[in-house]
N, C-alpha and C. Protein backbone atom coordinates (compact mmCIF):
# COMPACT_ATOMS: atom_id res chain seq x y z
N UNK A 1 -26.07 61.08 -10.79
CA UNK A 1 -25.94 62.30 -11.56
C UNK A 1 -24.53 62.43 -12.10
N UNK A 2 -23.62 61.78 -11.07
CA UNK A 2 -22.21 62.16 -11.53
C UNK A 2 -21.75 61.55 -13.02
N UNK A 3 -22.56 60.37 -12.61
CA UNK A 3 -22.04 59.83 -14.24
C UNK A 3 -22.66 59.75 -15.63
N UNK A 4 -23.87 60.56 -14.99
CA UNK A 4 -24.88 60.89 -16.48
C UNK A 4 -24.04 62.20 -17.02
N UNK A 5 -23.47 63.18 -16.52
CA UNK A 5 -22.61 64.35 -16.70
C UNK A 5 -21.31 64.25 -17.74
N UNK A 6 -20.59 62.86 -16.50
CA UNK A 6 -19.29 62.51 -16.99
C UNK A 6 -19.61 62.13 -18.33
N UNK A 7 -20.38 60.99 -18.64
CA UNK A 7 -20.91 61.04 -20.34
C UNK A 7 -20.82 61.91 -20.77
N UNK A 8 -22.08 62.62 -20.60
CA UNK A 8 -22.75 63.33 -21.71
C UNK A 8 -20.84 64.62 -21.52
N UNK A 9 -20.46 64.84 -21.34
CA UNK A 9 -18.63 65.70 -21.22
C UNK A 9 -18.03 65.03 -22.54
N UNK A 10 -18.03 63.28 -22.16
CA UNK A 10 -17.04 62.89 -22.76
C UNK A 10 -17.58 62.77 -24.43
N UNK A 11 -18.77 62.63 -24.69
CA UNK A 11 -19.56 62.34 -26.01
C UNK A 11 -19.34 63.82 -26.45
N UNK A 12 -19.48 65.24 -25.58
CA UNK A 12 -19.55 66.22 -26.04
C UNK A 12 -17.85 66.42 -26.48
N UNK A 13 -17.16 65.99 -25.91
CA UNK A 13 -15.34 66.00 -26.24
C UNK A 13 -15.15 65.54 -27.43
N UNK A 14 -15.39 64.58 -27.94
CA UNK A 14 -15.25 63.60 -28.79
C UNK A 14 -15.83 64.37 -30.20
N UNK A 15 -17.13 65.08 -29.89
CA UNK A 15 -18.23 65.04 -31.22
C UNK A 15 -17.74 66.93 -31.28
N UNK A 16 -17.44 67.19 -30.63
CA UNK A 16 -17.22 68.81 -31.03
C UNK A 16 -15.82 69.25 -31.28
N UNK A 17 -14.23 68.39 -30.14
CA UNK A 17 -13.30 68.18 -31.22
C UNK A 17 -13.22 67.56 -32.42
N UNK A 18 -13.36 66.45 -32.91
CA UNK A 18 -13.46 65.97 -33.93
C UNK A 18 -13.79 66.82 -35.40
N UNK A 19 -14.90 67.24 -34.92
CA UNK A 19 -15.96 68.46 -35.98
C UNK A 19 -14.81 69.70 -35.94
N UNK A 20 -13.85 70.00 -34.68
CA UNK A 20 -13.34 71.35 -34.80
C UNK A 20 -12.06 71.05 -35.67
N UNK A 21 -11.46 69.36 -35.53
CA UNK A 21 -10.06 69.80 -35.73
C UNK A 21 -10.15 69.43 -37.25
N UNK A 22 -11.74 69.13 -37.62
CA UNK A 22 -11.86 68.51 -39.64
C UNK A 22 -12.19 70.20 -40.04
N UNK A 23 -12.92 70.79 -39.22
CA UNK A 23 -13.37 72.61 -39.44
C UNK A 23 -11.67 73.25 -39.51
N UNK A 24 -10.72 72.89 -38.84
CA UNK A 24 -9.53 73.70 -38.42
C UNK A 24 -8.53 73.16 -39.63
N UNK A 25 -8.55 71.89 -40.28
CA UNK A 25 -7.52 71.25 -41.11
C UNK A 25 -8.21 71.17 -42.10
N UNK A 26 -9.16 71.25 -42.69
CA UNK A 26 -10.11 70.62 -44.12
C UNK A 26 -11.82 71.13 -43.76
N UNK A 27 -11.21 72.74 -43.75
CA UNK A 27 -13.01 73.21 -43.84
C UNK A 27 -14.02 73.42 -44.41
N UNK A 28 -13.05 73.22 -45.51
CA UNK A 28 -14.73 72.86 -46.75
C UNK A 28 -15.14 71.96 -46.53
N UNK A 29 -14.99 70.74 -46.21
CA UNK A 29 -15.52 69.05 -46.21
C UNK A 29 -16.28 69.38 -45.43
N UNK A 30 -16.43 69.80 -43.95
CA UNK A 30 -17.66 69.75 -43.17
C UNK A 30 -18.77 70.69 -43.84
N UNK A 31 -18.14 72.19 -44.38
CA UNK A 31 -19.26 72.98 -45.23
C UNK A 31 -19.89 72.24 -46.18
N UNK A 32 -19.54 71.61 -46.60
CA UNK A 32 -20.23 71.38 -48.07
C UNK A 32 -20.98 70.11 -47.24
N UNK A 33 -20.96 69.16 -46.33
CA UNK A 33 -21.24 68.42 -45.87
C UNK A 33 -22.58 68.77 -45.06
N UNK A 34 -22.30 70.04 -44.44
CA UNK A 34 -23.80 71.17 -43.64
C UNK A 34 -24.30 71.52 -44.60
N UNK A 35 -23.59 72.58 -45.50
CA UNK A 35 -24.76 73.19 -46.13
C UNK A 35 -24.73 73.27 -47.41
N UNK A 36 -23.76 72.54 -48.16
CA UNK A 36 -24.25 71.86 -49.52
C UNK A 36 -23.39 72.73 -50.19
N UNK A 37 -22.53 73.41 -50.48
CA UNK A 37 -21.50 74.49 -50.65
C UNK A 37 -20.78 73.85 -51.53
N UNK A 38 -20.53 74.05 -52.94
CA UNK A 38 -19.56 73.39 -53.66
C UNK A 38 -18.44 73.96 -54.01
N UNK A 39 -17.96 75.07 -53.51
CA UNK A 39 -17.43 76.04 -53.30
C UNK A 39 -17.31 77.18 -52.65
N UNK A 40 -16.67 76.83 -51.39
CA UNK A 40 -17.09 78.03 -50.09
C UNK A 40 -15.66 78.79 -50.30
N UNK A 41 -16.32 80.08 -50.10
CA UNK A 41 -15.81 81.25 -50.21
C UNK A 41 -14.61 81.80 -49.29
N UNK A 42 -13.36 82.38 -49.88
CA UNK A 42 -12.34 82.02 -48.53
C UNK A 42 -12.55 82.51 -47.58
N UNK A 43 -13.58 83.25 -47.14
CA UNK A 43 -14.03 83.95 -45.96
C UNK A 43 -14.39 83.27 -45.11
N UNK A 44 -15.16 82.23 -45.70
CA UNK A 44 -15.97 81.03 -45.01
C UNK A 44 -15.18 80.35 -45.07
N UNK A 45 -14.51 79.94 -45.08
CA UNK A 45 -13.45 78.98 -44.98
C UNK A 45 -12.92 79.69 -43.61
N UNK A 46 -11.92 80.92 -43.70
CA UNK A 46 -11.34 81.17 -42.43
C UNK A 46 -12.13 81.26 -41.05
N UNK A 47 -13.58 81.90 -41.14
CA UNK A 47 -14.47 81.68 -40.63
C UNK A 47 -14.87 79.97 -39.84
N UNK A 48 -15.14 79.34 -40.58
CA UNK A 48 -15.26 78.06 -40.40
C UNK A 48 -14.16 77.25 -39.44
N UNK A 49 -12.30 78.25 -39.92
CA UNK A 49 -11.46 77.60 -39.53
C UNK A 49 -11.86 77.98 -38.07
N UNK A 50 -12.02 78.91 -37.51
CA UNK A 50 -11.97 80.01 -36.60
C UNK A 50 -13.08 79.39 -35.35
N UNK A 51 -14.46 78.91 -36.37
CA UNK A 51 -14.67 78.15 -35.25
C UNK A 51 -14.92 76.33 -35.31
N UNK A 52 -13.58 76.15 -35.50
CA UNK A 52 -12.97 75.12 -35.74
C UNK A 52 -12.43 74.80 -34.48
N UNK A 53 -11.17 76.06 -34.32
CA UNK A 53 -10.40 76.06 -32.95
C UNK A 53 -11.43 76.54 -31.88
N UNK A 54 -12.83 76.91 -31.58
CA UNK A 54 -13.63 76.97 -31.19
C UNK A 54 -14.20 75.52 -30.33
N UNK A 55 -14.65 75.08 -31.10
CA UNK A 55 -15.02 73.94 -30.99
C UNK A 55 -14.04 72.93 -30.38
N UNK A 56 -12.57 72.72 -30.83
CA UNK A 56 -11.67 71.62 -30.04
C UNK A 56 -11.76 72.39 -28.94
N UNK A 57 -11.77 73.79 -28.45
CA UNK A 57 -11.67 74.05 -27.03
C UNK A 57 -12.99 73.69 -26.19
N UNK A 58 -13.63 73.48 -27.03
CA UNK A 58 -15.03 73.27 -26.17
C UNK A 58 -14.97 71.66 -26.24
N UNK A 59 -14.27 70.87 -27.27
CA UNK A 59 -13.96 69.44 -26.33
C UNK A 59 -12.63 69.03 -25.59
N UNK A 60 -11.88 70.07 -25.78
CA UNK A 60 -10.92 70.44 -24.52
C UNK A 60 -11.50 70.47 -23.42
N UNK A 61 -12.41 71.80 -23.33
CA UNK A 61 -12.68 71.80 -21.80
C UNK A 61 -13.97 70.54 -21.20
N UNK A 62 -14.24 70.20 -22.12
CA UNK A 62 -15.27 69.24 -21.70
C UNK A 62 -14.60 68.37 -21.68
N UNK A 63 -13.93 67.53 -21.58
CA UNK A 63 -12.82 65.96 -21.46
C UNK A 63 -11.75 66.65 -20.24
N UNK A 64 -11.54 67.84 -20.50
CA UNK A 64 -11.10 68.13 -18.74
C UNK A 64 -11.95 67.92 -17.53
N UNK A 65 -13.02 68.59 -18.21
CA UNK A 65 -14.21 68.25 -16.73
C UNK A 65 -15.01 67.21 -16.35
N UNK A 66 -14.63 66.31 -17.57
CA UNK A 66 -15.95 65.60 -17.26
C UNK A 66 -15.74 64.25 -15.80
N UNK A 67 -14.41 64.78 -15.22
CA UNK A 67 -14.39 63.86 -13.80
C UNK A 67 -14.66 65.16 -13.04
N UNK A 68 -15.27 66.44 -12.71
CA UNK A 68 -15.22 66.91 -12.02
C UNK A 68 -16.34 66.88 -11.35
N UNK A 69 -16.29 67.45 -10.20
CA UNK A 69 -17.87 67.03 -9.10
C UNK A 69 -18.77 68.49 -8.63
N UNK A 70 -19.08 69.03 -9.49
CA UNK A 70 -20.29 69.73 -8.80
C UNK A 70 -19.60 71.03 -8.39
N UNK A 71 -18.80 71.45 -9.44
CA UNK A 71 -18.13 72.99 -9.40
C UNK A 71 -18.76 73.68 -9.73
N UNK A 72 -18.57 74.86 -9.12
CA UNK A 72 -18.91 76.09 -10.43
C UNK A 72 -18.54 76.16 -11.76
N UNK A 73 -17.25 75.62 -12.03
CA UNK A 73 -16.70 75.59 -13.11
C UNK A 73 -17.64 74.45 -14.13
N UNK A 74 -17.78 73.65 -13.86
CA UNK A 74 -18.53 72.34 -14.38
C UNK A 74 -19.89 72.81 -14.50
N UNK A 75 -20.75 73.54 -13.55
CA UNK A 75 -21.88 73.69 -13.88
C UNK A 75 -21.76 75.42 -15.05
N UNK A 76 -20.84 76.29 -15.12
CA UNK A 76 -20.41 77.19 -16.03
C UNK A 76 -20.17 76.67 -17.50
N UNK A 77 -19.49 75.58 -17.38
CA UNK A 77 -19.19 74.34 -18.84
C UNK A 77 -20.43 73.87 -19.23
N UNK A 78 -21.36 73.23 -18.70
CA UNK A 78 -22.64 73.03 -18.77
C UNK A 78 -23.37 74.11 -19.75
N UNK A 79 -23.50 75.05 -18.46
CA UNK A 79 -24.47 76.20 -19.10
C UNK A 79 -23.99 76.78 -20.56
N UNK A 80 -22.73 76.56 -20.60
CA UNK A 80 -22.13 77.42 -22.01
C UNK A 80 -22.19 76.37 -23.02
N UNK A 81 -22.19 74.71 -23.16
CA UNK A 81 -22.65 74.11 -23.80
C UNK A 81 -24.16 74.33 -23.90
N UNK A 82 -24.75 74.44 -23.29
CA UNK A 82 -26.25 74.34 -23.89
C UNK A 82 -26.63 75.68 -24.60
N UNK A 83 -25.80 76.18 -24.14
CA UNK A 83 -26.09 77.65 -25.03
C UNK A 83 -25.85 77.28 -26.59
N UNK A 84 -24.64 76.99 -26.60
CA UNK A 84 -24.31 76.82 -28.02
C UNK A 84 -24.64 75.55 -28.35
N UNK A 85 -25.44 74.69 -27.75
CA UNK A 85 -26.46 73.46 -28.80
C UNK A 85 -27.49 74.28 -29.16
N UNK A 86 -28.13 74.86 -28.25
CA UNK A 86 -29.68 75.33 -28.77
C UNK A 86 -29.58 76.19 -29.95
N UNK A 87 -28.40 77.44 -29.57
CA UNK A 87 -28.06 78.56 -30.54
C UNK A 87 -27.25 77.49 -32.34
N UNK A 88 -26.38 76.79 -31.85
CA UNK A 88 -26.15 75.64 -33.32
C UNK A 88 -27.43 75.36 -34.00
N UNK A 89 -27.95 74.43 -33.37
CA UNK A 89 -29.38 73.90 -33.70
C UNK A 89 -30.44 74.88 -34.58
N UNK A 90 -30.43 76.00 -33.77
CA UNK A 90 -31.39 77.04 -34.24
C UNK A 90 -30.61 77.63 -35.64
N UNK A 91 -29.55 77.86 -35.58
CA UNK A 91 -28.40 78.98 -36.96
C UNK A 91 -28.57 77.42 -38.16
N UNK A 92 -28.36 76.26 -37.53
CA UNK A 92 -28.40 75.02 -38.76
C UNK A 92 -30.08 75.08 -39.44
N UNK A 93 -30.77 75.13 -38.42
CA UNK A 93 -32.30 75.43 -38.83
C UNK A 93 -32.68 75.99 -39.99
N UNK A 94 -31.87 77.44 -39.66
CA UNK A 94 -32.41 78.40 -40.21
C UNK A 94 -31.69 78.77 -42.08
N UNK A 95 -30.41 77.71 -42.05
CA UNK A 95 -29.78 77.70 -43.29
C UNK A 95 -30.39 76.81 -43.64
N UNK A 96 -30.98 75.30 -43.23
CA UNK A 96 -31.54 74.98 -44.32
C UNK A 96 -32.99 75.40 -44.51
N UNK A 97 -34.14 75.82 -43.62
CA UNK A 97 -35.05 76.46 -43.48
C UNK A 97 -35.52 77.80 -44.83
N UNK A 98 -34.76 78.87 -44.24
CA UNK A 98 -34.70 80.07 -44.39
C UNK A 98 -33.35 79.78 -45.52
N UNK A 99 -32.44 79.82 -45.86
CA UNK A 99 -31.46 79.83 -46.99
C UNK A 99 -31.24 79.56 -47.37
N UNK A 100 -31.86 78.04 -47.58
CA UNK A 100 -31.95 76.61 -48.98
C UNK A 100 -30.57 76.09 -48.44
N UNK A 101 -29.52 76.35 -47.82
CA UNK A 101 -28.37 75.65 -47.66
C UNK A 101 -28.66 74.47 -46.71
N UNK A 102 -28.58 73.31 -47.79
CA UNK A 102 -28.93 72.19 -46.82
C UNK A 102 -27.85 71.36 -47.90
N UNK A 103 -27.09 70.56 -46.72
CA UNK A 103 -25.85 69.60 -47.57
C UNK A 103 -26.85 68.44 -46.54
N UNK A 104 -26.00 66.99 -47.21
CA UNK A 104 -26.43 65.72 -46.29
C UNK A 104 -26.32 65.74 -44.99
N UNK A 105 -25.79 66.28 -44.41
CA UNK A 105 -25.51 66.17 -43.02
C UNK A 105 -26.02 67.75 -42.02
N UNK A 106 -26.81 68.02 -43.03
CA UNK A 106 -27.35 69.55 -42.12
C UNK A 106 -28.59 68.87 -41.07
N UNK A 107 -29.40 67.77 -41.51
CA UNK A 107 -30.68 67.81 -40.81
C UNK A 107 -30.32 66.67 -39.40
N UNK A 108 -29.14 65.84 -40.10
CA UNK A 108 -28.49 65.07 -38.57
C UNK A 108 -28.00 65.85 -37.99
N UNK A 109 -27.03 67.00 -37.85
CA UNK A 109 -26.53 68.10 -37.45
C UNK A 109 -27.74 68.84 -36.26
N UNK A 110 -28.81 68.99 -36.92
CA UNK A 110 -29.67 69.84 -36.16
C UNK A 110 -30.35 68.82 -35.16
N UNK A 111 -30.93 67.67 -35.65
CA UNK A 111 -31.08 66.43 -34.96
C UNK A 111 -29.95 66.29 -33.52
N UNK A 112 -28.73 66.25 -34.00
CA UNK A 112 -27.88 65.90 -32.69
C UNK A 112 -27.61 66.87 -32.01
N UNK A 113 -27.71 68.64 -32.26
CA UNK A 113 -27.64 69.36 -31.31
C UNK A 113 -29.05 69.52 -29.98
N UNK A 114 -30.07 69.05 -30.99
CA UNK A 114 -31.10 69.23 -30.43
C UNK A 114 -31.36 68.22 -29.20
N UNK A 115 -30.65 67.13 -29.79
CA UNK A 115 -30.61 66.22 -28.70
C UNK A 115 -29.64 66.34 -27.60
N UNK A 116 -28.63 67.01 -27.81
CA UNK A 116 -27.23 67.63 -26.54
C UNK A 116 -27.87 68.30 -25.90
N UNK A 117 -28.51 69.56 -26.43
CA UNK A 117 -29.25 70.15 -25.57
C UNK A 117 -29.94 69.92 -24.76
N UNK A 118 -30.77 69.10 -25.09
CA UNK A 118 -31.88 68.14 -24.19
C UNK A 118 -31.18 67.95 -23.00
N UNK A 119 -30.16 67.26 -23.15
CA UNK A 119 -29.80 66.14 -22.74
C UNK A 119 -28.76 67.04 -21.95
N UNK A 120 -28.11 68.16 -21.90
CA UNK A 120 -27.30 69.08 -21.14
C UNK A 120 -28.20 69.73 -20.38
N UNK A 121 -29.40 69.99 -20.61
CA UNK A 121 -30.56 70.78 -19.52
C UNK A 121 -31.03 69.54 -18.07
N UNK A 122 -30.89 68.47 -18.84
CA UNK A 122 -31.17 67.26 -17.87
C UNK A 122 -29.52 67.30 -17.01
N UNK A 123 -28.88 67.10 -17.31
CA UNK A 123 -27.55 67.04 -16.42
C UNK A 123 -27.73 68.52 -15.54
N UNK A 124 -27.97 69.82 -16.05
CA UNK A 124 -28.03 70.90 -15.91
C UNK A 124 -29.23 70.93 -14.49
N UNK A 125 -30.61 70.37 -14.59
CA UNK A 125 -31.28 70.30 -13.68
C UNK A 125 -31.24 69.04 -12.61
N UNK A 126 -30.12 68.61 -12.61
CA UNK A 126 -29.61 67.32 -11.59
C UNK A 126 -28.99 67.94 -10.71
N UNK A 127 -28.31 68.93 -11.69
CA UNK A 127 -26.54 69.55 -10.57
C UNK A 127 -27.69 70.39 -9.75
């Protein structure tokens, strides 16, 4: 179990800073990249930046934990990632679904949260 965790930490470090610090330095490129935006609005932009720094903290704290063993804290990191895959997954859904905003990378987007999630409920029912 310990090291199906430590993964799935370090993949979540990697794939949610990355996404935060291109959202935090160059946030139109990922918008227009989700949801097809050829011009996002500076609201959305600061917005975007906002959870930009969001996101590097959530692969902050996940690349901190992912050697840790069976804390509260670790299984708290857990639970608050899967929250926000399912809740991502579902809000990406529903823009290209429900609001025509669909860029190239909205339906892999929903694809790979859907699969974190999965895949954080399985680590989630080990601990």
């Amino acid at each position: 179990m310990g090291k199906r965790v430590e993964y799935f930490l370090s993949v979540t470090a990697f794939v949610e800073a990355g996404v935060g610090l291109s959202l935090l330095f160059l946030p139109a490129f990922p918008i227009t990249l989700l949801l097809g935006l050829k011009q996002a609005a500076l609201e959305a932009l600061l917005v975007g930046r906002l959870a930009g720094a969001a996101l590097l903290a959530v692969g902050v704290a996940s690349w901190l934990a992912r050697s840790d063993r069976q804390s509260p804290v670790r299984l708290g990191l857990l639970t608050g990632i899967l929250i926000y895959n399912v809740a991502a997954a579902l809000i990406l859904a529903y823009a290209g679904l429900v609001l025509s905003m669909v860029g190239i990378a909205l339906w892999p987007a929903v694809i790979l949260h859907s699969v974190l999630a999965v895949w954080c409920l399985t680590c989630l029912r080990a601990a």
